[in-house]
N, C-alpha and C. Protein backbone atom coordinates (compact mmCIF):
# COMPACT_ATOMS: atom_id res chain seq x y z
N UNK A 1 47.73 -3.05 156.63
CA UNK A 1 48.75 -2.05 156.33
C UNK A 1 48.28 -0.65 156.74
N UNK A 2 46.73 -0.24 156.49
CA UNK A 2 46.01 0.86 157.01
C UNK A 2 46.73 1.36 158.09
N UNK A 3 46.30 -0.01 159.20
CA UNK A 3 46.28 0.51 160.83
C UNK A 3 47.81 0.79 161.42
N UNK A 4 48.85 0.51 160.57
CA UNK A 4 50.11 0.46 160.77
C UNK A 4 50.29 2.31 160.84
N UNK A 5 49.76 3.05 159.70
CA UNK A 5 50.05 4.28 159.66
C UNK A 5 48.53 4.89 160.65
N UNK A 6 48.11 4.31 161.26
CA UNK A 6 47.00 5.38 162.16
C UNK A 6 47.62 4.94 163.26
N UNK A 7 48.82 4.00 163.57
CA UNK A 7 49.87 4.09 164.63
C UNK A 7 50.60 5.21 164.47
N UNK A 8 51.31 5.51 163.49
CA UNK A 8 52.20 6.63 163.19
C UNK A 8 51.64 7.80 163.72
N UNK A 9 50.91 8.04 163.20
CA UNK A 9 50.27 9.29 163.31
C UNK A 9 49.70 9.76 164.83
N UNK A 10 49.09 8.74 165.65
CA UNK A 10 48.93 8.91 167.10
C UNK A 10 50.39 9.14 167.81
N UNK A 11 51.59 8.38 167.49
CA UNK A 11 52.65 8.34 167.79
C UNK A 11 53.16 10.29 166.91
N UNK A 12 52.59 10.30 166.04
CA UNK A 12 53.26 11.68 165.77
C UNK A 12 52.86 12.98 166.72
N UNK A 13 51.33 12.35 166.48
CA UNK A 13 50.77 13.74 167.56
C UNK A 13 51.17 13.46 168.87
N UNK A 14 51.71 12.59 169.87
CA UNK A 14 51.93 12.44 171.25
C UNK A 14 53.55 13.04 171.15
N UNK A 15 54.47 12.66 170.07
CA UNK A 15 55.47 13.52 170.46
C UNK A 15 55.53 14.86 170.51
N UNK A 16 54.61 15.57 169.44
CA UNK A 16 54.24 16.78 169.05
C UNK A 16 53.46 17.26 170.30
N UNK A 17 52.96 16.91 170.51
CA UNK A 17 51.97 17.50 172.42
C UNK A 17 53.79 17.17 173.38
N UNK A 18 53.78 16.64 173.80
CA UNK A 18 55.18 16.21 174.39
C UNK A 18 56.08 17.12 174.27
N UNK A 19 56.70 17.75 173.09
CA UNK A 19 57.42 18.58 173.11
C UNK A 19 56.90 19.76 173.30
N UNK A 20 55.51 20.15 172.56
CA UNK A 20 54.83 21.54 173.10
C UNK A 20 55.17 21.88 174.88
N UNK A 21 54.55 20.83 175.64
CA UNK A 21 54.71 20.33 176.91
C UNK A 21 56.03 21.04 177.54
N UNK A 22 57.05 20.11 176.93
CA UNK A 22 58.10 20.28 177.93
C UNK A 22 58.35 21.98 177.16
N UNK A 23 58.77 22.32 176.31
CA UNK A 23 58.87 23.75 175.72
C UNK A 23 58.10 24.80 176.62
N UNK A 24 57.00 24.61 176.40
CA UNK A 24 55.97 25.30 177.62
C UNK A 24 56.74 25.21 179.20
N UNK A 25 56.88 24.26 179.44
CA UNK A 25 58.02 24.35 180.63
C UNK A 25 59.05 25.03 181.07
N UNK A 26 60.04 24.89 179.97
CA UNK A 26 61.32 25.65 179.48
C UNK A 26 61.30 27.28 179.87
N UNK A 27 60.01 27.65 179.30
CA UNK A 27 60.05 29.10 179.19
C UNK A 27 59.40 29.87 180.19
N UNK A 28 59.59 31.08 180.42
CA UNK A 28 59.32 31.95 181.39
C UNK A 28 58.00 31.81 180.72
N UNK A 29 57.23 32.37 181.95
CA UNK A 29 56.02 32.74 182.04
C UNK A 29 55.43 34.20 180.40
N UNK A 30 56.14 35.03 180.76
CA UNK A 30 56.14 36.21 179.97
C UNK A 30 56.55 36.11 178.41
N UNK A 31 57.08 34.94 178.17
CA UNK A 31 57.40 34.42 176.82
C UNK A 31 56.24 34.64 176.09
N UNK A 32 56.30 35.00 174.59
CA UNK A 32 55.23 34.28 173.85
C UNK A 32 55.61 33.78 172.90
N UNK A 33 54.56 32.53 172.74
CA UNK A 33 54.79 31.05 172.36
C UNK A 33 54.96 31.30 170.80
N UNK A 34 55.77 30.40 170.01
CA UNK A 34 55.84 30.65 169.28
C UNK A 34 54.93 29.99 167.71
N UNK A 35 53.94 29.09 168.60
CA UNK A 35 52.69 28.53 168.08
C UNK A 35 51.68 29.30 168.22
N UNK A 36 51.77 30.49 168.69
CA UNK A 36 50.38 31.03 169.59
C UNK A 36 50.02 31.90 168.04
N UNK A 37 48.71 32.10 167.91
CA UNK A 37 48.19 32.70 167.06
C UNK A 37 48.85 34.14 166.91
N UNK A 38 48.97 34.98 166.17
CA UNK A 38 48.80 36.46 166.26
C UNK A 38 47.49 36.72 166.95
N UNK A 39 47.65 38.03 167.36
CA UNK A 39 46.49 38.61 167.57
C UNK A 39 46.34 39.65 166.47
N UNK A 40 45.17 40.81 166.39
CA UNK A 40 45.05 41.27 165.32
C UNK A 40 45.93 42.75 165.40
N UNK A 41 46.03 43.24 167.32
CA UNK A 41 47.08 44.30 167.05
C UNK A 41 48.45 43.80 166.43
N UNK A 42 48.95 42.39 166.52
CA UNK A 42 50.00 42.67 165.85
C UNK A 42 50.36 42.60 164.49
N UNK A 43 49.31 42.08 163.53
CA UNK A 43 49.06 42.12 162.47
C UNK A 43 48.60 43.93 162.19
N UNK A 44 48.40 44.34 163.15
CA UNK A 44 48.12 45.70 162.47
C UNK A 44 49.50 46.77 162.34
N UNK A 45 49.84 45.92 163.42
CA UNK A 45 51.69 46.39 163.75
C UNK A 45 52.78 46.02 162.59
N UNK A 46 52.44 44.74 161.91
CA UNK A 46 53.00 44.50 160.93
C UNK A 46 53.14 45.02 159.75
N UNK A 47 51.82 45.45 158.99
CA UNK A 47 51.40 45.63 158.40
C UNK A 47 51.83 46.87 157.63
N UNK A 48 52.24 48.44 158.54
CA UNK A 48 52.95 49.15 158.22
C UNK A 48 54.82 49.02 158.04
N UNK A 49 55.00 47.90 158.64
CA UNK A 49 56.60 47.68 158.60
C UNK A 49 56.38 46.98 157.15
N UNK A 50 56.08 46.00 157.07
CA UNK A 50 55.91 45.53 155.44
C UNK A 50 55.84 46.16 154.28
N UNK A 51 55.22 47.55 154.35
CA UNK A 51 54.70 48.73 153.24
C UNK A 51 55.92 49.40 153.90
N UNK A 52 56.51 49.55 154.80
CA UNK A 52 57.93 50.73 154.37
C UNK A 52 59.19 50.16 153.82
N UNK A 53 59.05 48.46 154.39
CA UNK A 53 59.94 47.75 153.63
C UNK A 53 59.81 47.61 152.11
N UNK A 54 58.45 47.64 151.73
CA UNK A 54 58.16 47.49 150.22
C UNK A 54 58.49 48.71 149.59
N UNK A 55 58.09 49.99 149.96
CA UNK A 55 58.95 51.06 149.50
C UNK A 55 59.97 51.70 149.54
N UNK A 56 60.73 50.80 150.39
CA UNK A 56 62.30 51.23 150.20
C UNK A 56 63.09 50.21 149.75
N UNK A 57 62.09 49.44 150.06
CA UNK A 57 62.97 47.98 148.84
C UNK A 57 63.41 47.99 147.47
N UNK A 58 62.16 48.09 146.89
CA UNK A 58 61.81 47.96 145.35
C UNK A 58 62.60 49.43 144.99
N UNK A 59 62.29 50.08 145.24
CA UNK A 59 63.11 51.36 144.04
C UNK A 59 65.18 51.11 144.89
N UNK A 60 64.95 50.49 146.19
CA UNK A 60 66.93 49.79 145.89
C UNK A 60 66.95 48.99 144.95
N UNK A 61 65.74 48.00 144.75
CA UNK A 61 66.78 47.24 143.98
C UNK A 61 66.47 47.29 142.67
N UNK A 62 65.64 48.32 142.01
CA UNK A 62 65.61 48.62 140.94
C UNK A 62 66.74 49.32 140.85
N UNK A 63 67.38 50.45 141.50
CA UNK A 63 68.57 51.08 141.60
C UNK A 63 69.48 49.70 141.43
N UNK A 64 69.87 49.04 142.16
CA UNK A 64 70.84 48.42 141.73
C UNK A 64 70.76 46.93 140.26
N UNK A 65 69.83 46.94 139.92
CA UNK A 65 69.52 46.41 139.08
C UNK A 65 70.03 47.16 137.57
N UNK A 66 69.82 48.29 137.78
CA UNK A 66 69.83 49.47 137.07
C UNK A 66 71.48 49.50 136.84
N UNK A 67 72.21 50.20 138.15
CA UNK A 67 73.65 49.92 138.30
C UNK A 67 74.17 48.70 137.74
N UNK A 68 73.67 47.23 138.09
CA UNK A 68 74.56 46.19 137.45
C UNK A 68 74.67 46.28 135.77
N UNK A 69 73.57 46.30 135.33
CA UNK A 69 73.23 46.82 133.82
C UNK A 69 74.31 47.36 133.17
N UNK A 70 74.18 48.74 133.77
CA UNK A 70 74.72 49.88 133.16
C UNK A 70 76.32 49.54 133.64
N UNK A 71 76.60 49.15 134.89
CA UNK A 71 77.91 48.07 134.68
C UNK A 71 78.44 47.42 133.67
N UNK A 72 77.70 46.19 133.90
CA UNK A 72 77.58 45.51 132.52
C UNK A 72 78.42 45.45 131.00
N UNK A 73 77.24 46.52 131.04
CA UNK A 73 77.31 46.85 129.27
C UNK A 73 78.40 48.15 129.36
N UNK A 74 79.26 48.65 129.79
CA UNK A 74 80.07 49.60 130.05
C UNK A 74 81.39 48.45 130.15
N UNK A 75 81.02 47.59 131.06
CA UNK A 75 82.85 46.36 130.64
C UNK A 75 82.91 46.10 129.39
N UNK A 76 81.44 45.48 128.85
CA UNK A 76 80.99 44.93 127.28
C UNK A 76 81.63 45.53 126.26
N UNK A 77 81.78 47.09 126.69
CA UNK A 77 81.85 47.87 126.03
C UNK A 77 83.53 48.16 125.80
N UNK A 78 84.07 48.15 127.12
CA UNK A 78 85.04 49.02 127.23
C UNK A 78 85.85 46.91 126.38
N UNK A 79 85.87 46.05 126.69
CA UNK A 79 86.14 45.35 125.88
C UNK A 79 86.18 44.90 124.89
N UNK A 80 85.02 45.22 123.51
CA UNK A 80 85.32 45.55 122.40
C UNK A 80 85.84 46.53 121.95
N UNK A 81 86.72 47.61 122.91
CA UNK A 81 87.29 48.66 122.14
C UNK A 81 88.13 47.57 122.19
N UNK A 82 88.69 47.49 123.46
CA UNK A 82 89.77 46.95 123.60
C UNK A 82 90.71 45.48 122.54
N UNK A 83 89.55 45.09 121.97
CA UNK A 83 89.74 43.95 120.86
C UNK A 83 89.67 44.78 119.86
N UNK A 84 88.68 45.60 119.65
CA UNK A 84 89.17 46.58 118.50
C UNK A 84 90.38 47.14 118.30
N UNK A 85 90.48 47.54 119.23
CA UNK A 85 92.07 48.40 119.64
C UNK A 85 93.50 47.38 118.83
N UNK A 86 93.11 46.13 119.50
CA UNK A 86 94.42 45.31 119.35
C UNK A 86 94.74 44.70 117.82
N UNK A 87 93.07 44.65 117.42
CA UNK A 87 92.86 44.26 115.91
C UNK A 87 93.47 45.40 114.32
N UNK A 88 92.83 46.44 115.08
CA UNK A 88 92.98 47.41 114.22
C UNK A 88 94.10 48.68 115.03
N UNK A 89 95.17 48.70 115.26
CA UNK A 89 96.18 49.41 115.99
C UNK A 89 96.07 50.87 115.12
């Protein structure tokens, strides 16, 4: 039963090379691959887009976190008048 799955698996990696293969084919020369490692300039390139996304992220969506809230509890609100209202005229 072992050797049944160390078939699979040779059979997995030959389609997996196979398609790398023909893909590699497919594409222009000037492409880059989309298996290919980073290099470290672009991790250094990243790195500041991530930190401006993180600081303009987090205080939106604390802002709107903030907004749904204060939403919220303002319908909450404006609906127990409103049952108040109808209860006590």
């Amino acid at each position: 039963m072992a050797a049944g799955y160390g078939q699979v698996g040779l059979l997995t990696v030959a389609r997996r090379r196979l398609w790398l293969a023909v893909a590699a084919l497919e594409l222009p020369p000037d492409t880059p691959r989309s298996w290919a490692r980073e290099g470290r300039s672009a991790r250094r390139r990243r790195w500041p887009v991530m930190m401006g996304l993180t600081i303009v992220g987090w205080p939106a969506r604390t802002v709107a976190f903030v907004l749904r809230c204060a939403f919220g509890s303002m319908r909450t609100a404006m609906r127990l008048v409103r049952t108040v209202h109808t209860i006590w005229p």
